[in-house]
N, C-alpha and C. Protein backbone atom coordinates (compact mmCIF):
# COMPACT_ATOMS: atom_id res chain seq x y z
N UNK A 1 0.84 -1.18 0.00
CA UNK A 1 0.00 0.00 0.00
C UNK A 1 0.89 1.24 0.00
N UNK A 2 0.49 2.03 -0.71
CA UNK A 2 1.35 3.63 -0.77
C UNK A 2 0.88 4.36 0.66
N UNK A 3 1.69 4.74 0.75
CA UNK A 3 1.91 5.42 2.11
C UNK A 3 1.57 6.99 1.74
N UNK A 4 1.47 7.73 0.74
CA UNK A 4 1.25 8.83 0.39
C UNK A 4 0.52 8.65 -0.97
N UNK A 5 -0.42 9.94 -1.10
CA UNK A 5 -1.06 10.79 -2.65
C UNK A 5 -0.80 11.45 -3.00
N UNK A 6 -0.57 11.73 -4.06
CA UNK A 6 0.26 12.81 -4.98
C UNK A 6 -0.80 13.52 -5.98
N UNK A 7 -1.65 14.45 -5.84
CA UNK A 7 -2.42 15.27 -6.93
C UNK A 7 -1.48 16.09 -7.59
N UNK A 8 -2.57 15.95 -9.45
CA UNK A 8 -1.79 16.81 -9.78
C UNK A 8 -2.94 17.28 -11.28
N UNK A 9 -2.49 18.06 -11.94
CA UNK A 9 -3.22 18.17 -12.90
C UNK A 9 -2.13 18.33 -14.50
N UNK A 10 -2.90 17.98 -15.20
CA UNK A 10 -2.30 17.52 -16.83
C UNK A 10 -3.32 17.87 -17.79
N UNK A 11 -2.77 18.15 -18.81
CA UNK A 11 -3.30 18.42 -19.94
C UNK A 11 -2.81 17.57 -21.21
N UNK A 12 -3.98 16.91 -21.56
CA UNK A 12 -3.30 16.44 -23.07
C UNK A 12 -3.74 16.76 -24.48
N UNK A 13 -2.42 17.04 -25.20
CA UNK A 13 -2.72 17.89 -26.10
C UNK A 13 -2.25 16.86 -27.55
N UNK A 14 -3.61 17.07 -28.22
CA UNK A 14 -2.71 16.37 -29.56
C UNK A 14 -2.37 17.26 -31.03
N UNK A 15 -1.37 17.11 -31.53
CA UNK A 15 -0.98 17.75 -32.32
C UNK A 15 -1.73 18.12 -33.57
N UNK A 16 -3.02 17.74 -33.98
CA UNK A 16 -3.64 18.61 -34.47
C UNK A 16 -4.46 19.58 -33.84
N UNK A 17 -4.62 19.86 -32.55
CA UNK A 17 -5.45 20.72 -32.11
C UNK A 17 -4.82 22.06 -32.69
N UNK A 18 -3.27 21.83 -32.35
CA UNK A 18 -2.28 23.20 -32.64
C UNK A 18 -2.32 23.16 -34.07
N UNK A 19 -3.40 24.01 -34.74
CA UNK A 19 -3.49 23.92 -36.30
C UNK A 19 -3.09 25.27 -36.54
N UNK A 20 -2.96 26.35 -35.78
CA UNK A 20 -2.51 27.54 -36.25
C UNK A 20 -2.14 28.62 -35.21
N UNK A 21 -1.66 29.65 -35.83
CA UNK A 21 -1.09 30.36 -34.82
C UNK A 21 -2.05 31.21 -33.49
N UNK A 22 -3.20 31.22 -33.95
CA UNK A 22 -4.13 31.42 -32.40
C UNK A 22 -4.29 30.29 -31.43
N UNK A 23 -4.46 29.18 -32.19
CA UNK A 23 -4.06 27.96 -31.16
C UNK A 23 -2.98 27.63 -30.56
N UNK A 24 -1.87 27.94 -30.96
CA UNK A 24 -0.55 28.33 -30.13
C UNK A 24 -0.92 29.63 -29.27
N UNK A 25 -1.32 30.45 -29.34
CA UNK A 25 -1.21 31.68 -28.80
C UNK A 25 -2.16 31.19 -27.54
N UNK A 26 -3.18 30.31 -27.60
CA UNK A 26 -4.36 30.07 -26.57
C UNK A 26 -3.74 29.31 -25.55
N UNK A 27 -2.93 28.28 -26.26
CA UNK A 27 -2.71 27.31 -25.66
C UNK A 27 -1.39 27.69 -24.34
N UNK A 28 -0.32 29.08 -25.02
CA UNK A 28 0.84 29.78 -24.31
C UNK A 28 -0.04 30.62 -23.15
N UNK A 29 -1.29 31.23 -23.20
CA UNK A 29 -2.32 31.65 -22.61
C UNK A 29 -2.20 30.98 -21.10
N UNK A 30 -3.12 29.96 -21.80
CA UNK A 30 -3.17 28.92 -20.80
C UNK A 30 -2.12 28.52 -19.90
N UNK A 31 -1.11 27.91 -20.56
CA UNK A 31 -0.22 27.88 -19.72
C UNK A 31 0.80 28.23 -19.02
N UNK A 32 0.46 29.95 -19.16
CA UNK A 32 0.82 30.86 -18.50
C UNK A 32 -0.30 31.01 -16.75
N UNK A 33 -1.57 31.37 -17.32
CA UNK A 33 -2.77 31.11 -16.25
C UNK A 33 -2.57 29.81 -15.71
N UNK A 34 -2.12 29.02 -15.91
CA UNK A 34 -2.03 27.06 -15.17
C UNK A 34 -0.44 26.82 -15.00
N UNK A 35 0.48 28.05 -14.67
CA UNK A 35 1.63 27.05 -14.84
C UNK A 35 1.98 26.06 -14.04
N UNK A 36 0.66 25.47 -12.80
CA UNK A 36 1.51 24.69 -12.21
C UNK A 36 0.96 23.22 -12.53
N UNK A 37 0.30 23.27 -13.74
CA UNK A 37 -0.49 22.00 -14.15
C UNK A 37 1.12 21.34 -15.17
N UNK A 38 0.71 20.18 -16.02
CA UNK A 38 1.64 19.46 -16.52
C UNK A 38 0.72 19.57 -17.81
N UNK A 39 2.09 19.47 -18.93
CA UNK A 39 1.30 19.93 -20.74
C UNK A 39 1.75 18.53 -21.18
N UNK A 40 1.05 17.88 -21.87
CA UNK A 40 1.65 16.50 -22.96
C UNK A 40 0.96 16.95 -24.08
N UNK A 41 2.05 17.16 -24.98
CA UNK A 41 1.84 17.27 -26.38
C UNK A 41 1.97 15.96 -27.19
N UNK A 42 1.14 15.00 -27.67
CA UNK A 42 0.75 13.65 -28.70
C UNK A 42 1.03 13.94 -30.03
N UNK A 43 2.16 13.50 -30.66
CA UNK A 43 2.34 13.38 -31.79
C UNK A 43 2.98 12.47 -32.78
N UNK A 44 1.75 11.75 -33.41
CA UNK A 44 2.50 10.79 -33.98
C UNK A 44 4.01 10.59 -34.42
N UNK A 45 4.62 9.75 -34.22
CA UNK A 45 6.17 9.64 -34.65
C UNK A 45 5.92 9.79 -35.60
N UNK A 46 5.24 9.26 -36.71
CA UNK A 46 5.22 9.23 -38.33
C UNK A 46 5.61 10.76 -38.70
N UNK A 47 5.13 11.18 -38.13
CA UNK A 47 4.74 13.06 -38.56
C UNK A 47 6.04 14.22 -37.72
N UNK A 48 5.97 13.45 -36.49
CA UNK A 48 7.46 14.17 -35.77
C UNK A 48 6.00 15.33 -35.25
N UNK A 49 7.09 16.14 -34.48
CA UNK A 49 6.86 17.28 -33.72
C UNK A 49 5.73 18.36 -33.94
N UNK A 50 4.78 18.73 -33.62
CA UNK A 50 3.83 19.97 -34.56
C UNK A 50 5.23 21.25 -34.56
N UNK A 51 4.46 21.51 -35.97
CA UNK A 51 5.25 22.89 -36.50
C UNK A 51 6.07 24.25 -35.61
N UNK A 52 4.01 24.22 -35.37
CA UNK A 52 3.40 25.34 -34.54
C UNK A 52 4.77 24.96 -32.91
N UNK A 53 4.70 24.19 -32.44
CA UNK A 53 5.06 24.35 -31.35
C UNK A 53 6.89 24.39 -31.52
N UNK A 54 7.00 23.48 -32.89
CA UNK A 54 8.63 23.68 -32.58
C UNK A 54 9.36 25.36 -33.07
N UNK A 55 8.04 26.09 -33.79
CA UNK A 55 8.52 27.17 -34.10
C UNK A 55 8.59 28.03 -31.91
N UNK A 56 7.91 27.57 -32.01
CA UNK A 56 7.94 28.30 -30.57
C UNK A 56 8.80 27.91 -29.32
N UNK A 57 9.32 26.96 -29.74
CA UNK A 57 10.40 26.34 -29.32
C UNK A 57 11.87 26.93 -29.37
N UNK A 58 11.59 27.13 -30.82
CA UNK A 58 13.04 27.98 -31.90
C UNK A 58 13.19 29.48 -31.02
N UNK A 59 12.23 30.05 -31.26
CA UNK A 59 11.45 31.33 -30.69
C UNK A 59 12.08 31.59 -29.34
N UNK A 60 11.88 30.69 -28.53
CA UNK A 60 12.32 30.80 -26.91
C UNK A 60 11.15 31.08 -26.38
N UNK A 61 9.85 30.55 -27.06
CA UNK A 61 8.66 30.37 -26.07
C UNK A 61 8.62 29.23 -25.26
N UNK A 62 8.50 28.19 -26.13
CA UNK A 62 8.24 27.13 -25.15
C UNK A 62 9.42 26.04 -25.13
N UNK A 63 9.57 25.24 -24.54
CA UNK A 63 10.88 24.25 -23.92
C UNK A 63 10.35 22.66 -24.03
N UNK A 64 10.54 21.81 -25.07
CA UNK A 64 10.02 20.69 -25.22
C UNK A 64 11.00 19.70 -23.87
N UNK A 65 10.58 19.97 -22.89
CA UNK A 65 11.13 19.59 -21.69
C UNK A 65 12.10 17.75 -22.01
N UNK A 66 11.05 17.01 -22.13
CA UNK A 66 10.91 15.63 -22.35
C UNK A 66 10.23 15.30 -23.23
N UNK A 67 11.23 14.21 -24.51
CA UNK A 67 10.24 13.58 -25.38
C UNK A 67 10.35 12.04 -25.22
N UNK A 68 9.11 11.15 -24.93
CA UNK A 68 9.20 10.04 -24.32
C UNK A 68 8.44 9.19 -25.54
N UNK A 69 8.92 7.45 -26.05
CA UNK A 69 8.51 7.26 -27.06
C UNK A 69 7.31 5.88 -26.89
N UNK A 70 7.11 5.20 -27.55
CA UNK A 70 5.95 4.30 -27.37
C UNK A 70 4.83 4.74 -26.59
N UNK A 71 3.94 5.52 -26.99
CA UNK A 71 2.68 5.74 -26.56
C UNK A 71 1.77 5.20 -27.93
N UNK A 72 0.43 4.58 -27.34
CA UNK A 72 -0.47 4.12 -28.50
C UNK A 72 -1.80 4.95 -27.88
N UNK A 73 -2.78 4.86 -28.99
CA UNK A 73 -4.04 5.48 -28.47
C UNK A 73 -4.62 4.75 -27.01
N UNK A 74 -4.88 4.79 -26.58
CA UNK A 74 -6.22 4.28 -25.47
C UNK A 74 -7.11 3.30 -26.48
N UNK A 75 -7.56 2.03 -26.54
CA UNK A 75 -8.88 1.60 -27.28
C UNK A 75 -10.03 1.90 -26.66
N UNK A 76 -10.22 2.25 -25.02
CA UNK A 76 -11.44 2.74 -24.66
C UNK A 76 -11.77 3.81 -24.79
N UNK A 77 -11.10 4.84 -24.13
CA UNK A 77 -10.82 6.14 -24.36
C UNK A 77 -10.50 7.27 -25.04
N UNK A 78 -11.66 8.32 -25.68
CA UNK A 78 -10.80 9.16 -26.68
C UNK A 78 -9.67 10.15 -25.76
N UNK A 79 -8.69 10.29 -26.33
CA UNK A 79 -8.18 11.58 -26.05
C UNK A 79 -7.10 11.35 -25.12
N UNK A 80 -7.13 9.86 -24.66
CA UNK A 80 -6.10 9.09 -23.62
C UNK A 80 -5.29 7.79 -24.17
N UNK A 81 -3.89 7.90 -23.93
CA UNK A 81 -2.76 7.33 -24.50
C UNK A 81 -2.10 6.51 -23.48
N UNK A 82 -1.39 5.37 -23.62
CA UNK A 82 -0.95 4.53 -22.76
C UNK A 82 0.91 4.58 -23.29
N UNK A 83 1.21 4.22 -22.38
CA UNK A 83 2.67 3.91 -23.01
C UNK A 83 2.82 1.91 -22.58
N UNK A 84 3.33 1.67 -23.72
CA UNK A 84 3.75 0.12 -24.09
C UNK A 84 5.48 -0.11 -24.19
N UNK A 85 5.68 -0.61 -22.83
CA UNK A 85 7.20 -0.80 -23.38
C UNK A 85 7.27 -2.05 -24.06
N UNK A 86 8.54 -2.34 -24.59
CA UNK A 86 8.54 -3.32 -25.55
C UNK A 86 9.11 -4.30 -24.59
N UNK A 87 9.78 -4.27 -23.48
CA UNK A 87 9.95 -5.11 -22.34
C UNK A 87 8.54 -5.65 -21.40
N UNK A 88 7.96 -4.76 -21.67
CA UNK A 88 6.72 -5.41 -20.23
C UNK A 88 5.91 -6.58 -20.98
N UNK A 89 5.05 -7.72 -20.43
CA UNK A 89 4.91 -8.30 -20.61
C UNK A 89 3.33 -8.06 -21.06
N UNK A 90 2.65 -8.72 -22.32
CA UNK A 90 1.22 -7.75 -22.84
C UNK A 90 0.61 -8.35 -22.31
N UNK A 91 -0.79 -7.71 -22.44
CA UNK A 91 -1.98 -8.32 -22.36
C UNK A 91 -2.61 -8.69 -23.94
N UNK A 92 -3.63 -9.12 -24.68
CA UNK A 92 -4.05 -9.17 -25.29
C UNK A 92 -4.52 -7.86 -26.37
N UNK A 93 -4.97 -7.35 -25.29
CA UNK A 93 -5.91 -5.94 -26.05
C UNK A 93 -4.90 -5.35 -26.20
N UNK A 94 -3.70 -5.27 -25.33
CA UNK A 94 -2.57 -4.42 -25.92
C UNK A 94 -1.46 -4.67 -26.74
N UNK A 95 -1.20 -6.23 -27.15
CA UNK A 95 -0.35 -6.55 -28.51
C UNK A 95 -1.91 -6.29 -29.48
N UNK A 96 -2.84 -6.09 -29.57
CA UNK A 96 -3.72 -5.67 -30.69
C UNK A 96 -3.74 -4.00 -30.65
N UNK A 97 -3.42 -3.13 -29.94
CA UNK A 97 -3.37 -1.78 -29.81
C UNK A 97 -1.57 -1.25 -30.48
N UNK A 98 -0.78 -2.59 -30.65
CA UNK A 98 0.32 -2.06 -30.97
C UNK A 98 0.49 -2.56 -32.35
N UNK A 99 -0.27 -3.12 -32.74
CA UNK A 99 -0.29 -4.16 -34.05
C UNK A 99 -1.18 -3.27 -35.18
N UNK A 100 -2.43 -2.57 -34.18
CA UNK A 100 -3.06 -1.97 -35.21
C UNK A 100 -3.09 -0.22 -34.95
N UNK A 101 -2.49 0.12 -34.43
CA UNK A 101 -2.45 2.00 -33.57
C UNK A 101 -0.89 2.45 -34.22
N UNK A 102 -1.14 3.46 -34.78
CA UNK A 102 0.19 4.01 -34.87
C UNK A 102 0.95 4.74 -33.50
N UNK A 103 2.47 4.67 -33.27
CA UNK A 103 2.95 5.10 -32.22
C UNK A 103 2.74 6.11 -32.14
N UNK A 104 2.95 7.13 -30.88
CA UNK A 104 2.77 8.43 -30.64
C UNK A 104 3.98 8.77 -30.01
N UNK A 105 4.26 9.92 -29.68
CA UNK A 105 5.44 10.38 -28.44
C UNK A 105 4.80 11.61 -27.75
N UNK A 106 5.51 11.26 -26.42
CA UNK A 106 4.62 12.86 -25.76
C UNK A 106 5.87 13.32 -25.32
N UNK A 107 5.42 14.83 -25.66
CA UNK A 107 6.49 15.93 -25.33
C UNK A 107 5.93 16.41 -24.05
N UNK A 108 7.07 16.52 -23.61
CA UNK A 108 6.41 17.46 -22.04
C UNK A 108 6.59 18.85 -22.81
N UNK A 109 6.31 19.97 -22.35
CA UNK A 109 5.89 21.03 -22.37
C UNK A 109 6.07 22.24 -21.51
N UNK A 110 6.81 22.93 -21.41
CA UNK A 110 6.95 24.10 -20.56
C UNK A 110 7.13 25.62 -21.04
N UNK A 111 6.82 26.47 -20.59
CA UNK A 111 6.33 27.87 -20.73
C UNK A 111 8.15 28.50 -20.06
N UNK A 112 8.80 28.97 -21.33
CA UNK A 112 10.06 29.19 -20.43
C UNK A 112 10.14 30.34 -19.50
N UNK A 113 11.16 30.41 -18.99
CA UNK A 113 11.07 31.40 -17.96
C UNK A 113 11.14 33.02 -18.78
N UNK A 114 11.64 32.97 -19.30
CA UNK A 114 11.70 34.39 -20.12
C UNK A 114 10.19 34.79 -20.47
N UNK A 115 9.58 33.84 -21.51
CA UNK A 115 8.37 34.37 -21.84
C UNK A 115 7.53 34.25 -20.76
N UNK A 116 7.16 33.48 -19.44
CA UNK A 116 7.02 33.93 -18.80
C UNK A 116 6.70 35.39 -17.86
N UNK A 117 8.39 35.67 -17.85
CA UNK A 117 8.51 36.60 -17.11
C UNK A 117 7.83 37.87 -17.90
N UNK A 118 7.94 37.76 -19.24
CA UNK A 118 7.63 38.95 -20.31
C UNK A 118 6.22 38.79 -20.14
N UNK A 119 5.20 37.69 -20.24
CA UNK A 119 3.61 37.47 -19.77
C UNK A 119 3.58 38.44 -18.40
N UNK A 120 4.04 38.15 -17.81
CA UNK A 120 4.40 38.90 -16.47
C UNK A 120 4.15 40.09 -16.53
N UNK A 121 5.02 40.68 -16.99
CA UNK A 121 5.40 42.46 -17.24
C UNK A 121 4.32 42.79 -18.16
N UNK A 122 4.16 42.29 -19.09
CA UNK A 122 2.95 42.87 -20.08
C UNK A 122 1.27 43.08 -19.13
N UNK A 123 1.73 41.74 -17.95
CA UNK A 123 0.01 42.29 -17.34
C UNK A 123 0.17 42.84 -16.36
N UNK A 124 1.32 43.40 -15.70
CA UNK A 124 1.66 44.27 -14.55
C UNK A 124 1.22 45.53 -15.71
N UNK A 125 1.75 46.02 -16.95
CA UNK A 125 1.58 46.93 -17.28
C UNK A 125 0.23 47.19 -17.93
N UNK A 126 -0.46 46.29 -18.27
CA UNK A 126 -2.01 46.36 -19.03
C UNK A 126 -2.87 46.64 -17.48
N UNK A 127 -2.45 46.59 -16.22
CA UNK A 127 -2.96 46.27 -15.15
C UNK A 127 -3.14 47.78 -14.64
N UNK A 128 -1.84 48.52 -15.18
CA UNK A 128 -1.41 49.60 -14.35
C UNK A 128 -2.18 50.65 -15.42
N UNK A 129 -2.10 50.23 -16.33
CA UNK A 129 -2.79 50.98 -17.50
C UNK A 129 -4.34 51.41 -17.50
N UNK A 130 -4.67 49.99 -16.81
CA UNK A 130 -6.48 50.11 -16.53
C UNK A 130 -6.76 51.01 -15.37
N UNK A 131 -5.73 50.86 -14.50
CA UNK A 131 -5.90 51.51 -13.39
C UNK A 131 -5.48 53.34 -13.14
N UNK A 132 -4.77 53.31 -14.60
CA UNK A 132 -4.53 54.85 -14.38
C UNK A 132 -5.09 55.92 -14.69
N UNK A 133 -5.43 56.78 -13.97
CA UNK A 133 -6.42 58.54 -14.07
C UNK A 133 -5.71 59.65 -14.09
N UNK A 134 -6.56 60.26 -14.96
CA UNK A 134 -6.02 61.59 -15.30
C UNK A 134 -5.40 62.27 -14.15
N UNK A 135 -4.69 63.24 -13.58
CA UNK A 135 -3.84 63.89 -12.66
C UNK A 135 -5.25 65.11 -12.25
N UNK A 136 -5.96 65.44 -12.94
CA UNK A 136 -6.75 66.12 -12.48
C UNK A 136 -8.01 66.73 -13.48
N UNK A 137 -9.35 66.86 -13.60
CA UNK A 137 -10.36 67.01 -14.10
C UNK A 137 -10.31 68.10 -14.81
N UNK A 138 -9.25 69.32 -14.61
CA UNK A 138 -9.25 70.36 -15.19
C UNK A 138 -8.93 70.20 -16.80
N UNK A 139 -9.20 70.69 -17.63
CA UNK A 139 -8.84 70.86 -18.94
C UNK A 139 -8.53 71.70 -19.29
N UNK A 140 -7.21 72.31 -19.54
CA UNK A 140 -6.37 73.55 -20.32
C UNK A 140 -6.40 73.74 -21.57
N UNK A 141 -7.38 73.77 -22.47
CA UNK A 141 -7.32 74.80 -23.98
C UNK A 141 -7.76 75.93 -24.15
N UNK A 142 -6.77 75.79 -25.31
CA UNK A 142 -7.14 77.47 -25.63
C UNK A 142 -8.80 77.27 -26.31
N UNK A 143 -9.40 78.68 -25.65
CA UNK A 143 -10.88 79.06 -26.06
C UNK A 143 -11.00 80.31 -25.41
N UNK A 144 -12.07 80.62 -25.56
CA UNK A 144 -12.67 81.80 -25.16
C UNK A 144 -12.28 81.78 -23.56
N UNK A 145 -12.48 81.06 -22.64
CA UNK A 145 -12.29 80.73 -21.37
C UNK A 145 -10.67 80.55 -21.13
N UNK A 146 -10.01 79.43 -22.27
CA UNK A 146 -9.25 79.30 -21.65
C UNK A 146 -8.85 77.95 -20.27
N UNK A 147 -10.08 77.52 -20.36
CA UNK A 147 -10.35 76.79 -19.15
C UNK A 147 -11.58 76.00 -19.61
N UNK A 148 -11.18 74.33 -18.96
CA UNK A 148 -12.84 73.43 -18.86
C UNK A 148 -12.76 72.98 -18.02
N UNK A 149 -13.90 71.94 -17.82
CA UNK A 149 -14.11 70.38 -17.05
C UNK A 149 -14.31 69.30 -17.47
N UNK A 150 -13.52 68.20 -17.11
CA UNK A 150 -13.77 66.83 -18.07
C UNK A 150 -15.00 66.56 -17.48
N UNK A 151 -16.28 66.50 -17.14
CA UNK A 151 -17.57 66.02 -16.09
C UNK A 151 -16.92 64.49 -15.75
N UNK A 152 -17.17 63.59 -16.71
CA UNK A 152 -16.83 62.13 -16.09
C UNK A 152 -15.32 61.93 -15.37
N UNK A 153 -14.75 62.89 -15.26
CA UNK A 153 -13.44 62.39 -14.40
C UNK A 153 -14.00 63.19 -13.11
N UNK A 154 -14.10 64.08 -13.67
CA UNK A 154 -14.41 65.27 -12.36
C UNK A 154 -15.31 64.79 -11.28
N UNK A 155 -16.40 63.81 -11.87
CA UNK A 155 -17.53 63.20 -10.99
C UNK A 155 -16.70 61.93 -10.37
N UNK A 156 -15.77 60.99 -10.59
CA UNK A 156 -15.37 60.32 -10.41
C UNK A 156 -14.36 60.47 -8.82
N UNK A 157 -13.29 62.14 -9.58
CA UNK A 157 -12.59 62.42 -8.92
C UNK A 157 -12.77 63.01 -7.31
N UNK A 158 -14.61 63.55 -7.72
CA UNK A 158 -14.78 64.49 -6.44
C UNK A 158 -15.96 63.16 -5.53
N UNK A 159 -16.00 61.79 -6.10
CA UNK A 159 -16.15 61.14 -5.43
C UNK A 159 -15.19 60.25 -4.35
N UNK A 160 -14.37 59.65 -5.02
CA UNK A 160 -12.60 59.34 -4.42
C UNK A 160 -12.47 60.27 -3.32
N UNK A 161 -12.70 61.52 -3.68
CA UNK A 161 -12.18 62.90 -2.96
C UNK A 161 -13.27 62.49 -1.80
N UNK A 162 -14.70 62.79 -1.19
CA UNK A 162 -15.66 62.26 -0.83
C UNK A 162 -15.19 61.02 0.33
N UNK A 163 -14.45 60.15 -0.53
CA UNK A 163 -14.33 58.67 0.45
C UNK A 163 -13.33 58.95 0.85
N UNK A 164 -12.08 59.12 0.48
CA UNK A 164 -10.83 59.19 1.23
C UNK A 164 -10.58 60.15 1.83
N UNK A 165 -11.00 61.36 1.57
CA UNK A 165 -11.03 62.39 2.76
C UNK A 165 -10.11 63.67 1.62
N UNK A 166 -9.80 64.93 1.74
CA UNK A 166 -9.44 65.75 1.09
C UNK A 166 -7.74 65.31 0.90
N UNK A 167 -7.25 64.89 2.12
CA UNK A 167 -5.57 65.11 1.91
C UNK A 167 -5.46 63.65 0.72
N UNK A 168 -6.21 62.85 0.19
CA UNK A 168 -5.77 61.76 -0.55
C UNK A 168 -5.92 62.05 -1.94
């Protein structure tokens, strides 16, 4: 009996999902928002590596961590892959899953630290961006006056002003 449980979460990905460059872009998304889940990328040996991901690879987006070989489809399961070593001893259903399934390999998958860190900075700054207000409601052009009021900042501003008290 195991003495400990180990949770964890995974994603499996097969190489046609990544058919183009928004599906790369969704998928770097993601596993930026999940980095502490695990990525398996499925791709038939016949075919080698998706495009899409080894360009992003090249790139210094993503890091094909581990590529591990003999995986066959699942026969019960869509979307789930077994690995068959050629040492272990079969069962039935599985010398018929290796006889009639083409091999697969799964790439592990990681989000490198650079692009990362650059995901990072881009939403510290889209963050700081949403959050930033004009310095003050007044409006300086030239006109007859010389002088305006923005109303929607001004209502905003002399509410803030209102809650936090005058010195804020």
């Amino acid at each position: 009996m195991c003495p400990y449980v180990k949770r964890s979460m995974f994603h499996v990905i097969e190489s046609d999902e990544i058919a183009s460059e928004e599906d790369l872009d969704y998928l770097i998304r993601f596993m930026f928002e999940f980095s502490e889940r695990d990525y398996f990328l499925f791709c038939p040996v016949s075919n080698g590596v998706n495009q899409f991901v080894l360009a992003a690879e090249i790139h210094g987006v993503l890091n094909i961590a581990l590529t591990e070989m003999r995986y066959f489809p699942h026969p019960s399961f869509d979307h789930d892959y077994i690995k068959l070593d050629r040492e272990e001893r079969l069962w039935d259903w599985e010398k018929e899953v290796r006889e009639t399934s083409p091999e697969f390999m799964r790439c592990t998958l990681k989000l490198t630290e650079r692009w990362r860190r650059k995901l990072e900075l881009h939403e510290a700054l889209a963050d700081q961006e949403a959050n930033k207000e004009p310095a003050s409601p007044l409006i300086l052009k030239p006109g007859m006056f010389g002088i305006g009021l923005d109303l929607p900042i001004a209502l905003k501003w002399w509410q803030r002003r209102k809650q936090n008290g005058p010195n804020k």
